[in-house]
Protein backbone atom coordinates (compact mmCIF):
# COMPACT_ATOMS: atom_id res chain seq x y z
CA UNK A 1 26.43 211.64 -59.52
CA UNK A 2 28.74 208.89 -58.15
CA UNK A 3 30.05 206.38 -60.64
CA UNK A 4 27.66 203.23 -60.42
CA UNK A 5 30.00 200.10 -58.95
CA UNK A 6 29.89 197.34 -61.54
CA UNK A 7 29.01 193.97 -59.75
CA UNK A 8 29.71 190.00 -60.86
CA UNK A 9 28.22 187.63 -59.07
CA UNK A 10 29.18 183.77 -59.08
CA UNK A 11 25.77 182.11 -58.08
CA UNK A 12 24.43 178.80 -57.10
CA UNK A 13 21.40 177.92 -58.67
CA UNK A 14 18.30 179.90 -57.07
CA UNK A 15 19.93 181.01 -53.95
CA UNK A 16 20.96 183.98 -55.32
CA UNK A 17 18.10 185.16 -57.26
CA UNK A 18 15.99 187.31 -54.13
CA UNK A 19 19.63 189.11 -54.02
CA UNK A 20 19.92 189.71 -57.72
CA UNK A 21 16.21 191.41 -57.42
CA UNK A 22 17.58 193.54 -54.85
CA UNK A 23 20.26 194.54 -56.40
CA UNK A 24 19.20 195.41 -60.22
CA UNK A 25 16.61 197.99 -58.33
CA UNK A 26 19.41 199.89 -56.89
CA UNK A 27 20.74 202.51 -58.47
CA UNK A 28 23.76 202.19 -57.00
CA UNK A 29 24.96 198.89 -58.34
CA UNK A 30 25.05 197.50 -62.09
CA UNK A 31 25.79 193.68 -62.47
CA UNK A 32 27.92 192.96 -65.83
CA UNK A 33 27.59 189.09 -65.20
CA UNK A 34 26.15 185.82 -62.94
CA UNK A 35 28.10 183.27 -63.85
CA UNK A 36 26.77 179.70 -62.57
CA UNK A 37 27.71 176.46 -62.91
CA UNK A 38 26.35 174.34 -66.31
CA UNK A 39 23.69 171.62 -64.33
CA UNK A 40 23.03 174.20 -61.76
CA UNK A 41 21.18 176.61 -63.73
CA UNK A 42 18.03 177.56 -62.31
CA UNK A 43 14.65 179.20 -64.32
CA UNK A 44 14.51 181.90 -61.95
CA UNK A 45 17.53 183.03 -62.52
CA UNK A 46 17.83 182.34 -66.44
CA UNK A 47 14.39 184.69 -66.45
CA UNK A 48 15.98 187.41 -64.07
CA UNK A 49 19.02 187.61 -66.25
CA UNK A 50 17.32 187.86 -69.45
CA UNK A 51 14.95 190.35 -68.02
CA UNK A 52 17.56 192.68 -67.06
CA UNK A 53 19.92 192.17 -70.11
CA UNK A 54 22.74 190.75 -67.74
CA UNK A 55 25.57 188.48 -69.27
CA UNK A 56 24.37 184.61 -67.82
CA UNK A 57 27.66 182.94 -67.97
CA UNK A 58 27.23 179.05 -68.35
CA UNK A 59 30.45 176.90 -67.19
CA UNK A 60 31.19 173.26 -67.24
CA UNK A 61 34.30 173.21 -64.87
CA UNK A 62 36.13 175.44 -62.77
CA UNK A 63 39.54 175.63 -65.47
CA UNK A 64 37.16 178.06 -67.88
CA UNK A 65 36.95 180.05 -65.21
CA UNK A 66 41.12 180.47 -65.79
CA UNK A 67 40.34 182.57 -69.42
CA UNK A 68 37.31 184.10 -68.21
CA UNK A 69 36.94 188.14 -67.82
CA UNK A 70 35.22 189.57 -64.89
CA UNK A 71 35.77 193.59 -65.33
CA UNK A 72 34.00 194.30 -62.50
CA UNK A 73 34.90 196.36 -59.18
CA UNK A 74 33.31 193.78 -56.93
CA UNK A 75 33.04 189.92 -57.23
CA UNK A 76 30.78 188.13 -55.15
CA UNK A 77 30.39 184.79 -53.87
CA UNK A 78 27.56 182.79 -53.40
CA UNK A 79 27.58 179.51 -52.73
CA UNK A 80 29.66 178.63 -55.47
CA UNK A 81 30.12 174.90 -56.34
CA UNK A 82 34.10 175.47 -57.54
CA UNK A 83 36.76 176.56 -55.94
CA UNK A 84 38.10 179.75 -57.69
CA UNK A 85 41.63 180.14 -59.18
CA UNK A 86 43.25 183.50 -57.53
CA UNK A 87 43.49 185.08 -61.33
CA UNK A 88 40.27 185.08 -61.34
CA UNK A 89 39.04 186.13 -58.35
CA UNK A 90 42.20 189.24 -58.34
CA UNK A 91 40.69 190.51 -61.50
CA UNK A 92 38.34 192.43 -59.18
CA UNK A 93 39.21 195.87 -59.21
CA UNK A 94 38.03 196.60 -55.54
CA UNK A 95 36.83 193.37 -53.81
CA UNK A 96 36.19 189.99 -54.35
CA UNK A 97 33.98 188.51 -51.13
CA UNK A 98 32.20 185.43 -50.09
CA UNK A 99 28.66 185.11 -48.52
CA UNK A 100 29.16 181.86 -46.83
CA UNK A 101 26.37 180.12 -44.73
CA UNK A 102 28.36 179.43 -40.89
CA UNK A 103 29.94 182.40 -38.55
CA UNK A 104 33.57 181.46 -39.44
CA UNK A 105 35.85 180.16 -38.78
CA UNK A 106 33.45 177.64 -37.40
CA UNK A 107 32.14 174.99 -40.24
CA UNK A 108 34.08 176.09 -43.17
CA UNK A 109 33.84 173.93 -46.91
CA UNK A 110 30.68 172.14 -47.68
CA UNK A 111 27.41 171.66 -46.09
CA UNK A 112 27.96 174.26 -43.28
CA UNK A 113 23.78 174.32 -42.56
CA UNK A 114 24.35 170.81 -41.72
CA UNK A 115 27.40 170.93 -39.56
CA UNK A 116 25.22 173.63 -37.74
CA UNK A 117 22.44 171.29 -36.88
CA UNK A 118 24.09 167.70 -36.14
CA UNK A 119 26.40 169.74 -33.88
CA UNK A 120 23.78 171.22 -31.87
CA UNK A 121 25.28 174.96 -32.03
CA UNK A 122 23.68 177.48 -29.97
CA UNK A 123 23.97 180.03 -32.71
CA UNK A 124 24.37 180.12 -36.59
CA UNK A 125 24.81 182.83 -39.08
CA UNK A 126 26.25 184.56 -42.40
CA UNK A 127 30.27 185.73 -42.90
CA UNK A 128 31.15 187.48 -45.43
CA UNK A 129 35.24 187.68 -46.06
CA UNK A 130 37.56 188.27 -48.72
CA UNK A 131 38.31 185.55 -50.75
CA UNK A 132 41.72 183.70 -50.64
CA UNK A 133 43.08 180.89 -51.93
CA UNK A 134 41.96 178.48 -49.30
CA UNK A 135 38.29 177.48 -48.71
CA UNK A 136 36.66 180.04 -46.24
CA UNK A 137 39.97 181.30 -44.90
CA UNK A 138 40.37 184.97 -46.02
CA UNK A 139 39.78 188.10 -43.46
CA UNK A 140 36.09 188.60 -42.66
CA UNK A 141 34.64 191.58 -43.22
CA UNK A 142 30.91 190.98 -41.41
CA UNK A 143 28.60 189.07 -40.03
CA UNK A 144 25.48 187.85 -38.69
CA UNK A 145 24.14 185.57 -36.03
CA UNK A 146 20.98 184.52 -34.92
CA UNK A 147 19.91 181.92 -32.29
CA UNK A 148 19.55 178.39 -33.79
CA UNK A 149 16.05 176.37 -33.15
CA UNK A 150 16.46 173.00 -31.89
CA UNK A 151 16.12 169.95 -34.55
CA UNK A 152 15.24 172.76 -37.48
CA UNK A 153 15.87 171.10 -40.58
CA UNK A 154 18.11 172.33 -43.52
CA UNK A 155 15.93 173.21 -45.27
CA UNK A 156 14.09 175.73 -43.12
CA UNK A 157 17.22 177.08 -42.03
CA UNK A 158 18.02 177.32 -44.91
CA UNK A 159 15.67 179.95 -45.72
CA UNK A 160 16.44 182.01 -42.67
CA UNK A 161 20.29 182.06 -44.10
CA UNK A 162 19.35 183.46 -47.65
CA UNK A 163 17.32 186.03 -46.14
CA UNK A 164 19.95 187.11 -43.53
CA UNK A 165 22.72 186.87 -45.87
CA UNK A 166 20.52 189.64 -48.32
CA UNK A 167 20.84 191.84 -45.99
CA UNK A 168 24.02 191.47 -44.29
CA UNK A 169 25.22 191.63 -47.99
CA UNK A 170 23.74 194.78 -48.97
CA UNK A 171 24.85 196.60 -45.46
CA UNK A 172 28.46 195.51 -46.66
CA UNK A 173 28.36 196.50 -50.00
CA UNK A 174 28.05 200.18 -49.03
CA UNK A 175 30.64 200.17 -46.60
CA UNK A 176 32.87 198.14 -49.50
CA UNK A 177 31.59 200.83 -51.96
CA UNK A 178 32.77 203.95 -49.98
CA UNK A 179 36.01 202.57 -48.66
CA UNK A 180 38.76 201.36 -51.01
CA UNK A 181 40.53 199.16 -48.24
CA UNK A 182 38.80 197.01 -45.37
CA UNK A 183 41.00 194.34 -44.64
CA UNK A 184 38.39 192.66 -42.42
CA UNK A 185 39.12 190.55 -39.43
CA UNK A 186 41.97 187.50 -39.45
CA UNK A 187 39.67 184.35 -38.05
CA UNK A 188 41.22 182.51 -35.68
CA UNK A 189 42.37 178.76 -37.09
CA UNK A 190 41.82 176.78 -33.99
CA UNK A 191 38.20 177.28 -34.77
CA UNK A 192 38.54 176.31 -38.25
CA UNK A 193 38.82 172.37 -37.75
CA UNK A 194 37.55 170.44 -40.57
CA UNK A 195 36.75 166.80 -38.43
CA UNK A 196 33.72 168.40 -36.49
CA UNK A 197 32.60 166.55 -33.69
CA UNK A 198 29.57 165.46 -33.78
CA UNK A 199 26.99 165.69 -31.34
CA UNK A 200 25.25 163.35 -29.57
CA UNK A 201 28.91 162.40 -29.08
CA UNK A 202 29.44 159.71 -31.85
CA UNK A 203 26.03 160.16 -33.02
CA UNK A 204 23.97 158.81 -30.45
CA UNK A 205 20.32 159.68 -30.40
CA UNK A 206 18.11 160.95 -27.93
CA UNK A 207 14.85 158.37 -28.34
CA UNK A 208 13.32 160.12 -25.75
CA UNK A 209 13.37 162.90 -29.40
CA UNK A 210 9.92 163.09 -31.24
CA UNK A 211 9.43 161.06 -34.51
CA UNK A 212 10.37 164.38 -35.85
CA UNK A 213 13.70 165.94 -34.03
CA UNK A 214 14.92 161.90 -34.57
CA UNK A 215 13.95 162.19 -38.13
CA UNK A 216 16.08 165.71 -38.71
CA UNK A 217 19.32 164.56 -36.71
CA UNK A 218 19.88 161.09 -38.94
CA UNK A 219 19.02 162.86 -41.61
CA UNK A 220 21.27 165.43 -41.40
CA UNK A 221 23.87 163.25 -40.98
CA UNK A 222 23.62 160.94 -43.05
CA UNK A 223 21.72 161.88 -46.46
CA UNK A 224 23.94 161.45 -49.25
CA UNK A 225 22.90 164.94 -50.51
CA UNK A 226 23.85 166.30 -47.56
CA UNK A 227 27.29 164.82 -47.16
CA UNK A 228 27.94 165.49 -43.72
CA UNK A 229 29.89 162.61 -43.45
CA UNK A 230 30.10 161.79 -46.85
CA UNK A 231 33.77 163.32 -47.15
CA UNK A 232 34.85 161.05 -44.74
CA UNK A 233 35.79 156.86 -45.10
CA UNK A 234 32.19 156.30 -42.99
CA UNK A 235 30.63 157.32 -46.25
CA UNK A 236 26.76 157.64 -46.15
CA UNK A 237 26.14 154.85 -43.40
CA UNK A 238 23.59 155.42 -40.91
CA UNK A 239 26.34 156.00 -37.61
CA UNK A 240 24.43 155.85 -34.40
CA UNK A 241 23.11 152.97 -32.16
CA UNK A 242 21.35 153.04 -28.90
CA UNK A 243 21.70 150.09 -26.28
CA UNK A 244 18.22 147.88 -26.37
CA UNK A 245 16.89 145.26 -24.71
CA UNK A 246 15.31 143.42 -27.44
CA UNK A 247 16.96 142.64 -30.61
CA UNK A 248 13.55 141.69 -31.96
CA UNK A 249 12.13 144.34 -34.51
CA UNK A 250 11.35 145.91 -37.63
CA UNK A 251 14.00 146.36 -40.39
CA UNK A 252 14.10 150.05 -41.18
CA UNK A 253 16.91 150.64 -43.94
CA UNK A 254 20.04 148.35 -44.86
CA UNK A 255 23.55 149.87 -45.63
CA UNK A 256 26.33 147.64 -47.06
CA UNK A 257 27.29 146.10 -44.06
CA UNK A 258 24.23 146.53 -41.52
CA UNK A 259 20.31 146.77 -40.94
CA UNK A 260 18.74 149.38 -38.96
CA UNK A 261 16.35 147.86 -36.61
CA UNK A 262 13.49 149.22 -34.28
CA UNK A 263 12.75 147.84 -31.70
CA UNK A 264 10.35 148.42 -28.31
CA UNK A 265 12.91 150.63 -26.67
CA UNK A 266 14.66 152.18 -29.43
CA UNK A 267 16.47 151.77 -32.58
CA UNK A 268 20.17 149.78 -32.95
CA UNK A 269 21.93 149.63 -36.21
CA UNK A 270 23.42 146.00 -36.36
CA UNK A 271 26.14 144.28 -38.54
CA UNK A 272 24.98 141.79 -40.62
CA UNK A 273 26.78 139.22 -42.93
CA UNK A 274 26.34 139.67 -46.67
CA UNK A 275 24.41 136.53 -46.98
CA UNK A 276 21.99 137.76 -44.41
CA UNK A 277 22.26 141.19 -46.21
CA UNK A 278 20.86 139.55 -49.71
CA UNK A 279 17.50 138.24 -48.08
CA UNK A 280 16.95 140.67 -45.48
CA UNK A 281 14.30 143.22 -46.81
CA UNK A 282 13.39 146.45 -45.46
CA UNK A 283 9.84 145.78 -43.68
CA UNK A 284 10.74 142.29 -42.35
CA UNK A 285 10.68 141.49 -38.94
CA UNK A 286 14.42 140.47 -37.43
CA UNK A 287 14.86 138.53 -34.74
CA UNK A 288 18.93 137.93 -33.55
């Protein structure tokens, strides 16, 4: 019988627990370790690991990672909140990979489920590549695509992610298992550009939209857990505007320099002073 291949696996709270039950029923594969970050744990997979007598490694920042030991063949990726110091990741006797959540090199670093969406892409989908010392740069092995529903929210696609990324995962572990060298695929870095555009160009809205589709592309854009331009000096301000001919309406949200305002033909975000700012309330009525 063939020598099992002994798995870690750096998780992200429950993302990674549907693959973990996967994995601990094949025969194939034994997992030595999750490691996780310290606020991320999740009860699902505390419960998993402690059902299956795997080592649930606890760590408050990424420089315990430096004196850590993996002994493992294959490290994997998922969705991990630090970036990973090469002696760690080259402890990996065979591999170590990434599942991440975009078909590279479009969308790489944070968020990618929400670059996907604000930037209206035709298609989305799973990469998994070796892991290098820059964010989402090394060779890719695989991946997945699937057409991308119009105004889907993160959350649902989301879900369609995880479950593709399962099984793209477990497709390339057996290849990875049986060959001791795939170097993958070099992505191309013109694709790789890290001040996305967004689209509607400068994040104009369609109010011709439903409630809902309007609802998904601010929020995507703009929700501070999100961060889809939280990286940037906009910061978590609401960033679009459409051109109305009545600047009499309902105050929707305030940011620290504007109100958002709807009105009969649409919705305008307009600057404000800070004394106006300190007695305008959301719910009032504004008139210009």
């Amino acid at each position: 019988m063939k020598n099992k291949i002994n798995l870690a696996i750096c998780a992200y709270k429950g993302s990674s627990v549907g693959l973990l039950n996967k994995l601990v029923i094949d025969e194939r594969y034994v997992i030595n370790k999750v490691i996780t970050s310290f606020d991320k744990v999740n009860n699902s997979l505390e419960e998993l690991c402690k059902l299956h007598n795997i080592d649930l490694i606890l760590i408050k920042n990424k420089t315990e990672l430096i004196t850590l030991k993996l002994n493992c063949d294959i490290l994997i990726v998922n969705s991990f909140p630090f970036k990973l110091p090469k002696t760690f990741f080259k402890q990996a006797k065979l591999y170590a990979i990434n599942v991440h959540h975009s078909l590279l090199p479009k969308f790489k670093g944070k968020h990618p489920i929400n670059w996907n969406i604000v930037s209206s892409s035709k298609f989305c989908g799973v990469s998994i590549h070796h892991l290098s010392e820059d964010f989402d740069s090394g060779r890719i092995i695989s991946q997945a695509a699937i057409p991308l529903p119009q105004y889907i929210s993160s959350k649902e696609l989301s879900i369609k992610l995880i479950n593709l990324s399962e099984d793209i995962l477990l497709c390339t572990l057996e290849i990875l298992s049986n060959f001791k060298e795939i170097r993958g695929m070099k992505a191309n870095a013109n694709g790789g550009d890290w001040k996305r555009p967004r689209i509607p160009k400068d994040g104009l809205i369609d109010f011709n939209l439903t409630d809902k589709q309007i609802k998904i592309m601010v929020t995507e854009s703009t929700e501070s857990d999100h961060a889809s331009y939280g990286n940037t000096e906009r910061g978590r301000k609401i960033f679009f505007e459409s051109i109305v001919s009545n600047r009499t309406g309902l105050i929707l949200a305030k940011t620290d320099h504007s109100i958002l305002v709807k009105t009969k033909s649409g919705i305008i975000n307009l600057k404000v002073s800070k004394q106006d700012l300190k007695i305008l309330k959301i719910g009032d009525i504004f008139t210009q």
